[in-house]
N, C-alpha and C. Protein backbone atom coordinates (compact mmCIF):
# COMPACT_ATOMS: atom_id res chain seq x y z
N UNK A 1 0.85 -1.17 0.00
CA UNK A 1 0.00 0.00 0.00
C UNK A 1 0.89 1.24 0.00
N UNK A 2 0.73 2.30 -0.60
CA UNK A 2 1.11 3.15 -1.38
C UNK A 2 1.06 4.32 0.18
N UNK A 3 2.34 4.85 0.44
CA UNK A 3 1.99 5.88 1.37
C UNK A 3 1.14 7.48 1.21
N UNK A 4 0.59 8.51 1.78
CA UNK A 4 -0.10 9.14 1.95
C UNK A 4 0.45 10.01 1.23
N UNK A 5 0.36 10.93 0.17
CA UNK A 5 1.37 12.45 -0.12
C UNK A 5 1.03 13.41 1.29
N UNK A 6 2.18 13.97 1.65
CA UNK A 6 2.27 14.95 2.65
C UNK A 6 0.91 15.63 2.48
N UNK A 7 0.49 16.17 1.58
CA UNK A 7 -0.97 17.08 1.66
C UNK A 7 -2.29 16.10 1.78
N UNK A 8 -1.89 15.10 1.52
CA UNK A 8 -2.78 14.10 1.68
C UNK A 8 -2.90 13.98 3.88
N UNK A 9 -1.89 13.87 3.73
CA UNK A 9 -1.83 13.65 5.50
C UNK A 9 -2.33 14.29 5.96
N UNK A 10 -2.01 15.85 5.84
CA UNK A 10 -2.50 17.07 6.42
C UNK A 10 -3.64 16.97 6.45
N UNK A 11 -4.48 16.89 5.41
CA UNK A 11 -6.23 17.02 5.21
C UNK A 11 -6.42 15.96 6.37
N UNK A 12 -6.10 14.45 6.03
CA UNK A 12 -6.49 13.65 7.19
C UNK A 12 -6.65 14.30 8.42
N UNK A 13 -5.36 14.77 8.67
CA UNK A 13 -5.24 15.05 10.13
C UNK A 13 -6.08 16.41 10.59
N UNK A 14 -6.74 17.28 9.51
CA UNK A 14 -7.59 18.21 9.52
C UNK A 14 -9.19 17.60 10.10
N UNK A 15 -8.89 16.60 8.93
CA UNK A 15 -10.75 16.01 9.20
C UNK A 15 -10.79 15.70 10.32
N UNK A 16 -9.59 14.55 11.03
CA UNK A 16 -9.68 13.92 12.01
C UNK A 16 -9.96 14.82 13.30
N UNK A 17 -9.63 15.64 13.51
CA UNK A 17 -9.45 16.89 14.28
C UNK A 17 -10.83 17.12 14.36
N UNK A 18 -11.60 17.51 13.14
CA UNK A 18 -12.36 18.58 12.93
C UNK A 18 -14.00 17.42 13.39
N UNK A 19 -13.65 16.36 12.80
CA UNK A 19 -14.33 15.09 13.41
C UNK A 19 -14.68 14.96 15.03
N UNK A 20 -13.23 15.02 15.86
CA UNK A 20 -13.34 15.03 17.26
C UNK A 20 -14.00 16.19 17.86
N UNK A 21 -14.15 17.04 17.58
CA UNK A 21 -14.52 18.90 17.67
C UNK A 21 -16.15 17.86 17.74
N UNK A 22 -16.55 17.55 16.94
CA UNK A 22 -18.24 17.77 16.28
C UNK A 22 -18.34 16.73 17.56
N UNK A 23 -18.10 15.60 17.82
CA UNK A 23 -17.80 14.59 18.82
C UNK A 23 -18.00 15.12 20.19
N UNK A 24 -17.29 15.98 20.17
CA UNK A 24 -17.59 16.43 21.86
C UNK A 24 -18.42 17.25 22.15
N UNK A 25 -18.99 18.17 21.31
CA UNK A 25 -20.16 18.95 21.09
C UNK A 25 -21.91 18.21 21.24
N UNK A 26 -21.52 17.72 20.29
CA UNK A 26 -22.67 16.74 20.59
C UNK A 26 -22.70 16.09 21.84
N UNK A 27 -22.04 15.40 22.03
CA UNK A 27 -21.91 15.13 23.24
C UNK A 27 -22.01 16.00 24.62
N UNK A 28 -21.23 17.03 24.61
CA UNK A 28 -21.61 18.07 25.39
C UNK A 28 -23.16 18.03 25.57
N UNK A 29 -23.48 18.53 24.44
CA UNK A 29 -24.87 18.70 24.17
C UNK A 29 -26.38 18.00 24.46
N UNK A 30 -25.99 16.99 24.51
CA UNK A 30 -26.51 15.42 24.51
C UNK A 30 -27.53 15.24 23.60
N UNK A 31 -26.62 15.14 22.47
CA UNK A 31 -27.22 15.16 21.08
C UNK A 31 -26.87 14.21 20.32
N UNK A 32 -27.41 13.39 19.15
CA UNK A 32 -27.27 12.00 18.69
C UNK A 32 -27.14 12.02 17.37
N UNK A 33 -26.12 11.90 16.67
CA UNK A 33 -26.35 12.03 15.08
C UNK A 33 -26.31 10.88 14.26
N UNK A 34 -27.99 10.76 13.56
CA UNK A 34 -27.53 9.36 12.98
C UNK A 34 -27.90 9.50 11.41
N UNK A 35 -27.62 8.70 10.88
CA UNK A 35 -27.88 8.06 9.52
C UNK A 35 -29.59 7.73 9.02
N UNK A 36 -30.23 8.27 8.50
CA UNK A 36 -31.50 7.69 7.73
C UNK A 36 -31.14 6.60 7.43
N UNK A 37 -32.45 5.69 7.34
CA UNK A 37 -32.28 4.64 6.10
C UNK A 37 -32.79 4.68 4.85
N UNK A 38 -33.37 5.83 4.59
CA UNK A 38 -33.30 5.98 3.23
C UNK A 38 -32.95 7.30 2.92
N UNK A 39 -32.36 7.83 1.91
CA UNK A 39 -31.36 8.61 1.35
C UNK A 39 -30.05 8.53 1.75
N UNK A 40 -29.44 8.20 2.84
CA UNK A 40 -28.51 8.38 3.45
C UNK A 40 -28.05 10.16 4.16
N UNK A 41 -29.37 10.70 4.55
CA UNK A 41 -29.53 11.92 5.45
C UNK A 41 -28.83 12.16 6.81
N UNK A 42 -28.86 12.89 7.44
CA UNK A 42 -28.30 12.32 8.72
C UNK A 42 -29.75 13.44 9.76
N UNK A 43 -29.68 13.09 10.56
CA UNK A 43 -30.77 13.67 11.60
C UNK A 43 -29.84 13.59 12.91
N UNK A 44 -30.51 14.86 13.50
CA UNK A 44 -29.53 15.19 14.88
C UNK A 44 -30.89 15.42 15.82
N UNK A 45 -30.64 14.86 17.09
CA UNK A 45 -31.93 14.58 17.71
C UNK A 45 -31.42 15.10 19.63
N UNK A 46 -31.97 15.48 20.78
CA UNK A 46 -31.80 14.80 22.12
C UNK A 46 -31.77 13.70 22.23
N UNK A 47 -30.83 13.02 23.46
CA UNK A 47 -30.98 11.45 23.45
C UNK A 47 -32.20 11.43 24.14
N UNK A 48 -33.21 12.08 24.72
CA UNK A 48 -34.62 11.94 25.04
C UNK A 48 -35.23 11.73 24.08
N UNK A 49 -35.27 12.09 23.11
CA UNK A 49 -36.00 11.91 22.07
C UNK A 49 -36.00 10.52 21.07
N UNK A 50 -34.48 9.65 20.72
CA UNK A 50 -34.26 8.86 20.50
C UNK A 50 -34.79 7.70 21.64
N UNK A 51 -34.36 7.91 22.55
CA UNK A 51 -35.29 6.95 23.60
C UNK A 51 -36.19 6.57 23.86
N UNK A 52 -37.47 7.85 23.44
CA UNK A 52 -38.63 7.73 23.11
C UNK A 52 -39.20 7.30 22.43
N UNK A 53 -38.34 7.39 21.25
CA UNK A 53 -38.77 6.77 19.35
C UNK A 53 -38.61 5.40 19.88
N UNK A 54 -37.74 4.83 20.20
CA UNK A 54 -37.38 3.80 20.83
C UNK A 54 -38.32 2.89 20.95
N UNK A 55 -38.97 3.68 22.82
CA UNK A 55 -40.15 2.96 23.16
C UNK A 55 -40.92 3.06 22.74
N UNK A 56 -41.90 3.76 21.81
CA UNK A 56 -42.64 3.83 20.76
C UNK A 56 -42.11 2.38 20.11
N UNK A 57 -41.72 2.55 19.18
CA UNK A 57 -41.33 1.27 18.49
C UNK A 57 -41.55 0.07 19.13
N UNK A 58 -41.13 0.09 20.34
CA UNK A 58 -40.88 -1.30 20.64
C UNK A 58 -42.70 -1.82 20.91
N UNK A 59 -43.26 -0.63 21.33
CA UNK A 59 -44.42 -1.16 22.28
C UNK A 59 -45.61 -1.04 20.58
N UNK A 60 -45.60 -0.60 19.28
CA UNK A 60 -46.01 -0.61 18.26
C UNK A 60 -45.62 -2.16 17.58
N UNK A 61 -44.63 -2.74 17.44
CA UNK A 61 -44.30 -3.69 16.93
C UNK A 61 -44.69 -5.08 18.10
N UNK A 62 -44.77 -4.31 19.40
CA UNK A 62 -45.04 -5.82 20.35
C UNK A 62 -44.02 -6.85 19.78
N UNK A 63 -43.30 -7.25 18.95
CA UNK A 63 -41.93 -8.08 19.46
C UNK A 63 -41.18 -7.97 20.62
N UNK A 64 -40.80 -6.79 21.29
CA UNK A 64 -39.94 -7.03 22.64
C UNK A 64 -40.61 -7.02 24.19
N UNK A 65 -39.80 -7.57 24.69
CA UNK A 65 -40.73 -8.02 26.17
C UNK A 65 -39.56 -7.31 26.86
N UNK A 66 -39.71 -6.14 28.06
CA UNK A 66 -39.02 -5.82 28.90
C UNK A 66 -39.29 -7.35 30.45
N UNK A 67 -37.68 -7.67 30.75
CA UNK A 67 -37.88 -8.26 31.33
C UNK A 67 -37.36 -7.61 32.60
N UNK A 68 -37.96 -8.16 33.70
CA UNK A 68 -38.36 -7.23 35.21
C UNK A 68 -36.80 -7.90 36.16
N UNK A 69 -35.96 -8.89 35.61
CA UNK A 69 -34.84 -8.99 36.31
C UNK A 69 -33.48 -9.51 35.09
N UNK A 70 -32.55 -9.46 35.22
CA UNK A 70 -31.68 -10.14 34.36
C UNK A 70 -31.44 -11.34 34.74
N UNK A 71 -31.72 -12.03 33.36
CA UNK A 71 -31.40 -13.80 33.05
C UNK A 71 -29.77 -13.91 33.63
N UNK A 72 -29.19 -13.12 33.17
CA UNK A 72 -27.42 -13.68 33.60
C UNK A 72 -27.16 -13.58 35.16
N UNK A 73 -28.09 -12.81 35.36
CA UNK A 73 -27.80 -12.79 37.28
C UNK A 73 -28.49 -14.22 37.53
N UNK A 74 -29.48 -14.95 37.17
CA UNK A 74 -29.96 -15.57 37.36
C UNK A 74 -29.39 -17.09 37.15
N UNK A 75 -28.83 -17.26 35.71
CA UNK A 75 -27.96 -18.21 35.54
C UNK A 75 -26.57 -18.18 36.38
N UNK A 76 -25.63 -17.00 36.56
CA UNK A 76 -24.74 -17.00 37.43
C UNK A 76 -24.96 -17.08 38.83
N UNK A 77 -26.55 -16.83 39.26
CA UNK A 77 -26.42 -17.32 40.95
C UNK A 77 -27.02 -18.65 41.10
């Protein structure tokens, strides 16, 4: 594999930077950035809000069962 041209690096190390910046902001923030599944959009949300969509979902589809203790405590005691 072919090494980086020097200006090639630089940009990397720009994005990478500029990547961690957006990272802690959000975070700061307590904000969630994700991906659509269709177009490939991105949406920025509260994590209250994702949590919510969440339980919505889960309790619309009735596939998941909240269970009231954990199985692995149970198998390990």
């Amino acid at each position: 594999m072919a090494s980086l041209p020097f200006i090639g690096h630089v940009h990397a190390l720009r994005d990478l930077k500029t990547m961690k910046l957006i990272r802690r902001k959000l975070k700061k923030s307590q904000l969630l950035l994700r991906e659509t599944i269709k177009g490939g959009n991105f949406y920025v949300a509260h994590i209250n809000e994702f949590e919510e969509k969440a339980v919505e979902y889960r309790m619309k589809i009735g596939a998941y069962e909240e269970l009231s203790s954990s199985l692995i405590e149970d198998i390990l005691s």
